[in-house]
C-alpha atoms as a PDB file:
ATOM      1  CA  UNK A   1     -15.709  -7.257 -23.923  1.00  0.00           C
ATOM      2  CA  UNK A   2     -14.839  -3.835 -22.258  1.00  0.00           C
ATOM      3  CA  UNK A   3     -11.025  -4.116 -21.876  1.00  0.00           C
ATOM      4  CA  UNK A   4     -11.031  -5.409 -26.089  1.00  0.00           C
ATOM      5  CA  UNK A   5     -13.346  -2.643 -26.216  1.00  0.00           C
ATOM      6  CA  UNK A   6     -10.786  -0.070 -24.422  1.00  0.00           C
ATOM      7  CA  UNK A   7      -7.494  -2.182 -26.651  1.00  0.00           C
ATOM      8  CA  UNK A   8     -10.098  -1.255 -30.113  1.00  0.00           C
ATOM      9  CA  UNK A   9     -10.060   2.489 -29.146  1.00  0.00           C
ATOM     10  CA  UNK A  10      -6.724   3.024 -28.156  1.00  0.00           C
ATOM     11  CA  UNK A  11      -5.325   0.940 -31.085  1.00  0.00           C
ATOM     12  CA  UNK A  12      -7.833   2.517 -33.798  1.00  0.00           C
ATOM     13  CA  UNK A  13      -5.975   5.730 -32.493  1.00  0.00           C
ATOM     14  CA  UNK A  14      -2.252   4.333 -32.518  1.00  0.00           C
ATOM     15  CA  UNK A  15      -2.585   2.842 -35.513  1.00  0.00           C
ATOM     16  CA  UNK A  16      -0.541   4.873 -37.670  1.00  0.00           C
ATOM     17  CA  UNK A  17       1.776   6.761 -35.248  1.00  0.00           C
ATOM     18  CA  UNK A  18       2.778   3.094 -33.580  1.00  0.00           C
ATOM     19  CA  UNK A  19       4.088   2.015 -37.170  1.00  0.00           C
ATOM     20  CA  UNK A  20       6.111   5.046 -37.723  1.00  0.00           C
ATOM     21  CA  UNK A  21       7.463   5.547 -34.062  1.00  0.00           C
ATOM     22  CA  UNK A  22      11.394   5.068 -33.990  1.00  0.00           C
ATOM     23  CA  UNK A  23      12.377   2.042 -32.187  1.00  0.00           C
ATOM     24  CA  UNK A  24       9.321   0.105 -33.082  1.00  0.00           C
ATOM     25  CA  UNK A  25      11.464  -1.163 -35.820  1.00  0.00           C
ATOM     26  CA  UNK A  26      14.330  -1.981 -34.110  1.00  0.00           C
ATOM     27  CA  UNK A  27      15.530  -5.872 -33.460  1.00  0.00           C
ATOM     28  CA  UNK A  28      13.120  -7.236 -35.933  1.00  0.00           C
ATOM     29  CA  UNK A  29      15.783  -9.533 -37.890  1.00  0.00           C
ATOM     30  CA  UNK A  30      16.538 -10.242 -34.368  1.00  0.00           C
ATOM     31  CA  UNK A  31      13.943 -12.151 -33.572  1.00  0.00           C
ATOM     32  CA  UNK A  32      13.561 -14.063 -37.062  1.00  0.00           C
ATOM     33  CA  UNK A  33      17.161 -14.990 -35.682  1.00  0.00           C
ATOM     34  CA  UNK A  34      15.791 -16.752 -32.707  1.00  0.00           C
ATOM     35  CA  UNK A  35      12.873 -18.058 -34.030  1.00  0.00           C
ATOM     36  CA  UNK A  36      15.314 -20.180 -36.149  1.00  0.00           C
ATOM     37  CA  UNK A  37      12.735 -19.371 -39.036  1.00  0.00           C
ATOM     38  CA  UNK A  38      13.686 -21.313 -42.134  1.00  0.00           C
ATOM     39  CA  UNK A  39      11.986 -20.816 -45.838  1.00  0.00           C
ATOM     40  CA  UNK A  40       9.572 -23.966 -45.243  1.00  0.00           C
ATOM     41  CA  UNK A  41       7.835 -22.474 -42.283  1.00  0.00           C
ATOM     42  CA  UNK A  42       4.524 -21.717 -41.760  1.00  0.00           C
ATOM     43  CA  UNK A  43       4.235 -18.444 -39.386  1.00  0.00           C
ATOM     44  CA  UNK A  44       1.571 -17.251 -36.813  1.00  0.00           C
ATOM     45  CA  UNK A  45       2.168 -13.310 -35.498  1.00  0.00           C
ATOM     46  CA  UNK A  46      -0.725 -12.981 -32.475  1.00  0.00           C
ATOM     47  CA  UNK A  47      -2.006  -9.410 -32.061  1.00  0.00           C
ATOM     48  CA  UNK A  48      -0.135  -8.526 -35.356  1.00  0.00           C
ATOM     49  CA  UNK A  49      -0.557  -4.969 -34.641  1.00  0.00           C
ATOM     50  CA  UNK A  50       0.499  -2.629 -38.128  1.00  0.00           C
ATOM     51  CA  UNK A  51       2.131  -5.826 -39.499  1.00  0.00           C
ATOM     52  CA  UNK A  52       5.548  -4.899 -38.547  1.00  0.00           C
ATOM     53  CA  UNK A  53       6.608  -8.421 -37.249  1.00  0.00           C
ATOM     54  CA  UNK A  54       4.363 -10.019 -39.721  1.00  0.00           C
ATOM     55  CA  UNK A  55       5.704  -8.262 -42.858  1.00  0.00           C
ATOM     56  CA  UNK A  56       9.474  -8.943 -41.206  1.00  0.00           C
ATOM     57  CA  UNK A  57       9.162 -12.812 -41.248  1.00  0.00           C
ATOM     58  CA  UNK A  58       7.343 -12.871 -44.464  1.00  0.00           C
ATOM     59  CA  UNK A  59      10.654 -12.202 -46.137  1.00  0.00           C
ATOM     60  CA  UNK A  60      11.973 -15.131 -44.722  1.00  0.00           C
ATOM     61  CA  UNK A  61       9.217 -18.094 -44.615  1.00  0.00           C
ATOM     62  CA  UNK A  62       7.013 -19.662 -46.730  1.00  0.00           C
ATOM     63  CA  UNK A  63       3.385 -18.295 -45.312  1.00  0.00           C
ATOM     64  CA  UNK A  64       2.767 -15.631 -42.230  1.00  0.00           C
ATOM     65  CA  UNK A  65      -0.985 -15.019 -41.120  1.00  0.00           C
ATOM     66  CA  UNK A  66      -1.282 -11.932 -39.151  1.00  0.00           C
ATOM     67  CA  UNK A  67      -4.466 -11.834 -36.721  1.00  0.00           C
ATOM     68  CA  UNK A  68      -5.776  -8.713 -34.827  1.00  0.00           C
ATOM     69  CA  UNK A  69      -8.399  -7.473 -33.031  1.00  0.00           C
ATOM     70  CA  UNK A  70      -8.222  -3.824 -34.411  1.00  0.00           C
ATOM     71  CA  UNK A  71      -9.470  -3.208 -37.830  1.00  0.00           C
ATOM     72  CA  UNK A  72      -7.372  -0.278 -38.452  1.00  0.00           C
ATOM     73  CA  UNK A  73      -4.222  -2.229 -37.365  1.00  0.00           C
ATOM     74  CA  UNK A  74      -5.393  -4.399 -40.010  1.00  0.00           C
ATOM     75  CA  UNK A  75      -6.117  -1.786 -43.176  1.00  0.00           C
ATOM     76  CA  UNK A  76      -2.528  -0.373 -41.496  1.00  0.00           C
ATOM     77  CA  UNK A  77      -0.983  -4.393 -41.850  1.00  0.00           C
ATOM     78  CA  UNK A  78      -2.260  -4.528 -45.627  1.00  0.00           C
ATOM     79  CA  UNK A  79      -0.719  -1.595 -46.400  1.00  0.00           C
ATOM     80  CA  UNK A  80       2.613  -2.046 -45.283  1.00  0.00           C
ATOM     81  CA  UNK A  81       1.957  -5.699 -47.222  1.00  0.00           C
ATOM     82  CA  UNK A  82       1.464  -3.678 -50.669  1.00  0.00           C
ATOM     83  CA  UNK A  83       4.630  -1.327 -50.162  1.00  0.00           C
ATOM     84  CA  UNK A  84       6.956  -4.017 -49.630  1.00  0.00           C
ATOM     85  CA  UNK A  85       5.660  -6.505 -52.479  1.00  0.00           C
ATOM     86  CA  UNK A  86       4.602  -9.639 -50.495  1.00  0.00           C
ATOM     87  CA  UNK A  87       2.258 -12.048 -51.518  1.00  0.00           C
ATOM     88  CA  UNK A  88       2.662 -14.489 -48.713  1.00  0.00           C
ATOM     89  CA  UNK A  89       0.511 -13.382 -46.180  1.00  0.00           C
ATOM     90  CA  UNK A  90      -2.759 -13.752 -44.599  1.00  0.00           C
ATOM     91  CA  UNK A  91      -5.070 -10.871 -42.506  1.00  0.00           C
ATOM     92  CA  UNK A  92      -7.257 -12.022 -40.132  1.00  0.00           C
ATOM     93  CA  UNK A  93      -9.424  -9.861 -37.266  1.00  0.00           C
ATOM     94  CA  UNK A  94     -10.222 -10.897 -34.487  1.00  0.00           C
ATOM     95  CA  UNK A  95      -9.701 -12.023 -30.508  1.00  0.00           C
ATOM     96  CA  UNK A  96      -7.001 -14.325 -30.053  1.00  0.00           C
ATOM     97  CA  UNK A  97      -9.213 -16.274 -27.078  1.00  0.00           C
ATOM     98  CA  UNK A  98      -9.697 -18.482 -28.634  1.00  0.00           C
ATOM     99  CA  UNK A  99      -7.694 -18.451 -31.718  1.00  0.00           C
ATOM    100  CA  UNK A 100      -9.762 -19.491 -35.081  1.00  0.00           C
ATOM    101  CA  UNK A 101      -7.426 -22.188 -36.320  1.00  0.00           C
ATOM    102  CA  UNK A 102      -6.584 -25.922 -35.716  1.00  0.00           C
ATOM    103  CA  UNK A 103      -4.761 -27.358 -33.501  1.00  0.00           C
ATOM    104  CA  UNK A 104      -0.495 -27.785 -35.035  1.00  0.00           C
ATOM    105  CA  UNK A 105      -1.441 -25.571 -37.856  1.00  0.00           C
ATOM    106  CA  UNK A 106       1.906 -23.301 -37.663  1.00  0.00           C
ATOM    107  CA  UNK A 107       5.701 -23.972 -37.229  1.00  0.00           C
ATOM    108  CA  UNK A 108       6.013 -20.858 -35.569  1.00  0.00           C
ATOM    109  CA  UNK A 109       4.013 -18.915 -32.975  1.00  0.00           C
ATOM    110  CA  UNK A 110       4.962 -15.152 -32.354  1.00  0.00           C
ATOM    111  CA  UNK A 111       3.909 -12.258 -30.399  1.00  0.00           C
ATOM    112  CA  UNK A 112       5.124  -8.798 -30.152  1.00  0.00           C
ATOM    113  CA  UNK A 113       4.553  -6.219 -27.454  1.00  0.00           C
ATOM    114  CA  UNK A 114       0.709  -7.294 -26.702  1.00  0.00           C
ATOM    115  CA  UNK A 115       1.041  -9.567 -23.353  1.00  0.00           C
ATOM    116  CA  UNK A 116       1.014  -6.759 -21.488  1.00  0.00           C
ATOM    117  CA  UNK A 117      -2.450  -6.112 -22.919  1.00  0.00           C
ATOM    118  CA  UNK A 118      -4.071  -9.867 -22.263  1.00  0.00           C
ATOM    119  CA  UNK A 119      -6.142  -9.845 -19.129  1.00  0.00           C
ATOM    120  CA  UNK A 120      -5.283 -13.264 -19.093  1.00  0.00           C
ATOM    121  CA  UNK A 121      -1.473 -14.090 -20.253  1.00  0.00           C
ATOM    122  CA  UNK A 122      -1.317 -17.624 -19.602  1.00  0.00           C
ATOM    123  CA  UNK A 123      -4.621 -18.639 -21.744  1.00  0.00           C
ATOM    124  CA  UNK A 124      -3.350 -16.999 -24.608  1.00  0.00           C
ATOM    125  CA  UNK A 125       0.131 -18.418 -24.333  1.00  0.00           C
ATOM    126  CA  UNK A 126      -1.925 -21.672 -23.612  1.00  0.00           C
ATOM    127  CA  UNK A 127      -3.600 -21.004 -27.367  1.00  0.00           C
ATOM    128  CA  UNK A 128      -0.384 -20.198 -29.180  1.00  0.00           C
ATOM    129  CA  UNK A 129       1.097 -23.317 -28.113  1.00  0.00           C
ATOM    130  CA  UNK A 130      -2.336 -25.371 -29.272  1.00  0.00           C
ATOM    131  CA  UNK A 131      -1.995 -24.285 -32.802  1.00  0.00           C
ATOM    132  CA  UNK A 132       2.166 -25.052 -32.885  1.00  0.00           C
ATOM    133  CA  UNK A 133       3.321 -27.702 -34.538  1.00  0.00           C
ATOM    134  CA  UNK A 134       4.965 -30.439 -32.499  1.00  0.00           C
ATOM    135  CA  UNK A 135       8.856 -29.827 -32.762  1.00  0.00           C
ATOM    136  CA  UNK A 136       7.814 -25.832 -33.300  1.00  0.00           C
ATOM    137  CA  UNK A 137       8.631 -22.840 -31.881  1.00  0.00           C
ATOM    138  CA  UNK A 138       6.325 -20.527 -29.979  1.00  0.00           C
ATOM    139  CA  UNK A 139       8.375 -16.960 -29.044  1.00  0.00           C
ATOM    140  CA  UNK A 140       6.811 -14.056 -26.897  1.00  0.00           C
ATOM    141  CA  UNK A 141       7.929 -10.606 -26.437  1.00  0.00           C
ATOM    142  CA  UNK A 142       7.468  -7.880 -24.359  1.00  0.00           C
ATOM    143  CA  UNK A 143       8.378  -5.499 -22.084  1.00  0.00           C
ATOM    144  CA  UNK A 144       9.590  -7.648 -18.741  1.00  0.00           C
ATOM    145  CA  UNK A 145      10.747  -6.437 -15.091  1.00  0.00           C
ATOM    146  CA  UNK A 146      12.402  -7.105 -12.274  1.00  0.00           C
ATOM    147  CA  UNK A 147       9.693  -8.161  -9.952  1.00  0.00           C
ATOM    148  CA  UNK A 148      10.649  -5.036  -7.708  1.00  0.00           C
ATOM    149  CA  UNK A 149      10.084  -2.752 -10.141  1.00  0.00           C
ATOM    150  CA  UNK A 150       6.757  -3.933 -12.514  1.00  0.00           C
ATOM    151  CA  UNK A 151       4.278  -2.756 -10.026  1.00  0.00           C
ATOM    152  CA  UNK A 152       5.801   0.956 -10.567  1.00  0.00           C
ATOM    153  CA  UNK A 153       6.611   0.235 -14.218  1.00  0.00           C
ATOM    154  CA  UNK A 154       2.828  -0.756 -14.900  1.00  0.00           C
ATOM    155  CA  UNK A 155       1.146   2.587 -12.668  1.00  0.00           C
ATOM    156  CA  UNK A 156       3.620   4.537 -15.240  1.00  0.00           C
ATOM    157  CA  UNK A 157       2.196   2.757 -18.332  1.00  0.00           C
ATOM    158  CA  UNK A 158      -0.972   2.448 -17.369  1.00  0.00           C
ATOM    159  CA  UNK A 159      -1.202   6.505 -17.458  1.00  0.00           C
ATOM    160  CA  UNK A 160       0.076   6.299 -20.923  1.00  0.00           C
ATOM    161  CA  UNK A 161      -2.409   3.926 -22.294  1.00  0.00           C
ATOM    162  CA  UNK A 162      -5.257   2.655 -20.864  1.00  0.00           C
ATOM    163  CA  UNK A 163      -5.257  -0.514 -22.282  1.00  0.00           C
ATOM    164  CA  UNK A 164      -2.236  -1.628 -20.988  1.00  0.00           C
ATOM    165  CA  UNK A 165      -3.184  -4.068 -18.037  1.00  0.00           C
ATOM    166  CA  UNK A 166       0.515  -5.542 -16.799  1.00  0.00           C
ATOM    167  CA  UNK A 167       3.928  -6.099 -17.485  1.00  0.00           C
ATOM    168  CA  UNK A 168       4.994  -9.707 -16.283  1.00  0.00           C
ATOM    169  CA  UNK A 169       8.051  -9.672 -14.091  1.00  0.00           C
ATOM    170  CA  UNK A 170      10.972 -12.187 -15.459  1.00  0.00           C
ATOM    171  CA  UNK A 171      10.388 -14.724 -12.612  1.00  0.00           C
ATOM    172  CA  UNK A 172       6.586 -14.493 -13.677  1.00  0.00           C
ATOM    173  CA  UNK A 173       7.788 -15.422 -17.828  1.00  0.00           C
ATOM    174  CA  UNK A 174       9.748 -18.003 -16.964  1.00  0.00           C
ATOM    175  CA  UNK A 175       6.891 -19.499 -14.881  1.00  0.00           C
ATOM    176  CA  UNK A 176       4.752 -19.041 -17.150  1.00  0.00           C
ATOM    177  CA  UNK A 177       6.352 -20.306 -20.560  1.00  0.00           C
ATOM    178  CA  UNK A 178       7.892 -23.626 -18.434  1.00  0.00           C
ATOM    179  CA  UNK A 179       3.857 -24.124 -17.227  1.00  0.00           C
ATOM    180  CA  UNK A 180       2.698 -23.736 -20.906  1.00  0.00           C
ATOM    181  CA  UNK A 181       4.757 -27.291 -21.437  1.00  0.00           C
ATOM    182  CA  UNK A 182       7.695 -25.676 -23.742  1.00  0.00           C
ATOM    183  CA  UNK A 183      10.750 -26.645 -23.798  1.00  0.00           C
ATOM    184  CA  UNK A 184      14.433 -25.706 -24.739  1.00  0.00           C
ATOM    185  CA  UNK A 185      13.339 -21.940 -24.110  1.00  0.00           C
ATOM    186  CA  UNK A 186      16.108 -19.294 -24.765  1.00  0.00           C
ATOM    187  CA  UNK A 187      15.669 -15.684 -23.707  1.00  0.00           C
ATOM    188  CA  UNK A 188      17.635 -13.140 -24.979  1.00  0.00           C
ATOM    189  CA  UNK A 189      17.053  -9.052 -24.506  1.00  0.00           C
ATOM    190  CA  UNK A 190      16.944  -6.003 -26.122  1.00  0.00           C
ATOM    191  CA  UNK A 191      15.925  -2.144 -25.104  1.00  0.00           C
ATOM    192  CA  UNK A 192      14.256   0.216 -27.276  1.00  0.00           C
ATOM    193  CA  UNK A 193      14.806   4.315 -26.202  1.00  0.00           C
ATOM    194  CA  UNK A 194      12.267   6.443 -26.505  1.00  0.00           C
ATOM    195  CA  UNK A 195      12.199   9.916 -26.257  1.00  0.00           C
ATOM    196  CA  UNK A 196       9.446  10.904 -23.803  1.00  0.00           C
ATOM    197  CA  UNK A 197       7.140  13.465 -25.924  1.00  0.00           C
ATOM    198  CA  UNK A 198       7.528  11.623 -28.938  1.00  0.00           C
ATOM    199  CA  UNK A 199       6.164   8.336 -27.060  1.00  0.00           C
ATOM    200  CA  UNK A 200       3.045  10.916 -26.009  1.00  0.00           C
ATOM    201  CA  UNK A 201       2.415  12.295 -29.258  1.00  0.00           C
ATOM    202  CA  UNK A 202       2.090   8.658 -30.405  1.00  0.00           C
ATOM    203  CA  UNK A 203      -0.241   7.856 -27.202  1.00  0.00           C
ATOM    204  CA  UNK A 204      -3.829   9.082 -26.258  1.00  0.00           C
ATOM    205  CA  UNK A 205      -3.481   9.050 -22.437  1.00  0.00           C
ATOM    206  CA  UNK A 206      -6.688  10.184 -20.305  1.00  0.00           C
ATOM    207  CA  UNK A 207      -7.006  13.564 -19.836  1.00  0.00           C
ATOM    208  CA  UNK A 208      -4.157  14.867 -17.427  1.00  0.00           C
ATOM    209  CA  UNK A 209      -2.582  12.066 -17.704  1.00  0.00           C
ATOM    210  CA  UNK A 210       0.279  12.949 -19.486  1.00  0.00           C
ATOM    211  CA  UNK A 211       0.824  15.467 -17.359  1.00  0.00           C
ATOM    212  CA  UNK A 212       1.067  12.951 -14.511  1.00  0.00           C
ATOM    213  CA  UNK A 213       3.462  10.711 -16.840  1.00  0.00           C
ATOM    214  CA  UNK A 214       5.925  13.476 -17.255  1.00  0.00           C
ATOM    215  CA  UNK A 215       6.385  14.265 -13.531  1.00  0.00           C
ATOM    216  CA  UNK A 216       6.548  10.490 -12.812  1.00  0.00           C
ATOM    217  CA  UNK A 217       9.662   9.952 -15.846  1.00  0.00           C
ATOM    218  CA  UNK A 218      11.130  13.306 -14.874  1.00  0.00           C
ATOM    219  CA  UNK A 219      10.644  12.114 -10.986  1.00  0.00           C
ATOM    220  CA  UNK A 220      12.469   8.785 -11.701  1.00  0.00           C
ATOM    221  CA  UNK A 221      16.051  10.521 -13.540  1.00  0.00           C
ATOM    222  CA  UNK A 222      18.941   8.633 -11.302  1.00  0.00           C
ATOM    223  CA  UNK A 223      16.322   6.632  -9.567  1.00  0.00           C
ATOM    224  CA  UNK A 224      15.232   4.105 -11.325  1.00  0.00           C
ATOM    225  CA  UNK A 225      12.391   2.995  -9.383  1.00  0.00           C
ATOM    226  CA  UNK A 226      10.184   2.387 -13.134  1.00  0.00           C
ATOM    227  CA  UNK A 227      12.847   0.200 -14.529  1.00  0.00           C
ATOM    228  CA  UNK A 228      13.187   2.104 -17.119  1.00  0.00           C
ATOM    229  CA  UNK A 229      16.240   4.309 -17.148  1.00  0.00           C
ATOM    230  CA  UNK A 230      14.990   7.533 -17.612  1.00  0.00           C
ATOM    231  CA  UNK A 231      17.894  10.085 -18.321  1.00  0.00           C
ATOM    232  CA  UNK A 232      18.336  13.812 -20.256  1.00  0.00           C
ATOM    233  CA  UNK A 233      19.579  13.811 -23.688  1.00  0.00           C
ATOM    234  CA  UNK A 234      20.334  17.431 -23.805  1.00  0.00           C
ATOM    235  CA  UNK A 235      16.772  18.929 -22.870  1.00  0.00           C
ATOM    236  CA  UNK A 236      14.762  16.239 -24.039  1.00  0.00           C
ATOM    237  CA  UNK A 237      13.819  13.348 -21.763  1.00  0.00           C
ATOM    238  CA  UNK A 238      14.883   9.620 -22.934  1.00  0.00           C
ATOM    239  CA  UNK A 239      13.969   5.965 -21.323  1.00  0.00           C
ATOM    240  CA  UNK A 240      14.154   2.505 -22.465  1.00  0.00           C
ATOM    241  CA  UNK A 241      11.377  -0.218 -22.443  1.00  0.00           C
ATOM    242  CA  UNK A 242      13.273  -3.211 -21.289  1.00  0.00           C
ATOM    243  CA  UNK A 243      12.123  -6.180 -23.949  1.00  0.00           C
ATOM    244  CA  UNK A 244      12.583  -9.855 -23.596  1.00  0.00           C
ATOM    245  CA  UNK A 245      12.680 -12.713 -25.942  1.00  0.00           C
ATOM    246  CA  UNK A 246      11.281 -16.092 -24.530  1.00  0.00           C
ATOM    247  CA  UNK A 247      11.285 -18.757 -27.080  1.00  0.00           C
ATOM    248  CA  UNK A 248      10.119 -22.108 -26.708  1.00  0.00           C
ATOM    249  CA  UNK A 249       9.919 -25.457 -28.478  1.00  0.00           C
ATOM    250  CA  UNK A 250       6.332 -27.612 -28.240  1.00  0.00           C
ATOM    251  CA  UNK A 251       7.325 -31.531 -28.003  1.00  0.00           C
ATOM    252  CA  UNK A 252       5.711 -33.960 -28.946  1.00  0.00           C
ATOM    253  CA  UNK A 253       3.366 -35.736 -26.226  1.00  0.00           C
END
């Protein structure tokens, strides 16, 4: 109940600037793409966030139901819903441990940037699968390392928002989604840049935190050590979040 607590706060506060952050849009066809999503599916997004995802798929599929634990992601969700004209969606709030519907009730599974969060990853992934149809697909994404680097990755993140728990390394995915009893997985990647104060304005670090963020990034130009990429773009300071796609198929039993 603290850390959903701590993911409430910090996401009550994001709400907004997370939506309209460039690159938070980015590769969103992309993953309808993998997700193979056809007009006669039924759609899940897990920790739906402003409804980016959510609102992305519901131009291609029959039904999407969005679930989150932060109301203001929610009000945030329904709004983008009204702009764009779609009536084929479904709000929910809450936790996603367990998640409040039957078991094979969606054709596809989805999560966006919100593993990182789950204190524990393999439970939810556990529930995702659950409510998948047999023959469906269940797709995660998020941030992923090379195991050398997550430890320094997640310190770095960790400054920027406190609810961030851990990046998974790749070797820790691919155990994880072949555990889970999927099958036919694909991966596929993607980066999103950031510029570094833009990424701040849009956080709520601790105090002196950001601070400590800036001399870490600015510490890591031509290193590398966060996995990241940080580099100059004139005087500004850029970096990349390095994003994975792991898609999976549930068989049947």
């Amino acid at each position: 109940m603290s850390h959903d607590h701590t993911i409430i706060q910090q996401f009550s506060l994001q709400a907004k600037p997370f939506a309209e952050l460039p690159g938070h849009s980015d590769a969103l066809q992309l993953l309808v793409q993998c997700a193979g999503a056809a007009r006669s599916d039924v759609v899940l997004d897990v920790a739906c966030g402003p409804g980016l995802v959510t609102c992305t798929f519901a131009e291609h599929v029959a039904h999407v139901t969005g679930i989150d634990i932060t109301p203001i992601m929610i009000e945030q969700a329904t709004k983008r819903q009204h702009e764009r004209n779609l009536q084929n969606i479904a709000w929910h709030i809450g936790t996603v441990l367990p998640l409040p519907f039957p078991d094979a009730r969606f054709s596809i599974v989805v999560t966006r940037y919100s593993f990182h969060h789950f204190l524990d990853p393999m439970a939810v992934l556990l529930e995702m699968v659950r409510v998948c149809k047999p023959g469906g697909k269940v797709m995660v994404v998020d941030a992923v390392l090379p195991a050398e680097k997550a430890a320094a990755y997640n310190r770095m993140e960790k400054l920027r928002d406190p609810s961030h728990m851990r990046a998974l390394s790749v070797e820790e995915m691919s155990h994880m989604v072949h555990a889970s009893g999927l099958r036919h997985i694909r991966m596929a990647r993607y980066t999103v840049e950031m510029e570094l104060e833009a990424q701040l304005a849009a956080s709520f670090p601790n105090p002196g935190d950001d601070e400590k963020l800036r001399q870490l990034v600015t510490a890591d130009i031509g290193r590398d050590d966060l996995g990241v990429g940080a580099h100059r773009v004139g005087r500004d300071i850029h970096f990349t979040y390095p994003i994975l796609i792991t898609v999976g198929e549930k068989v049947a039993e």
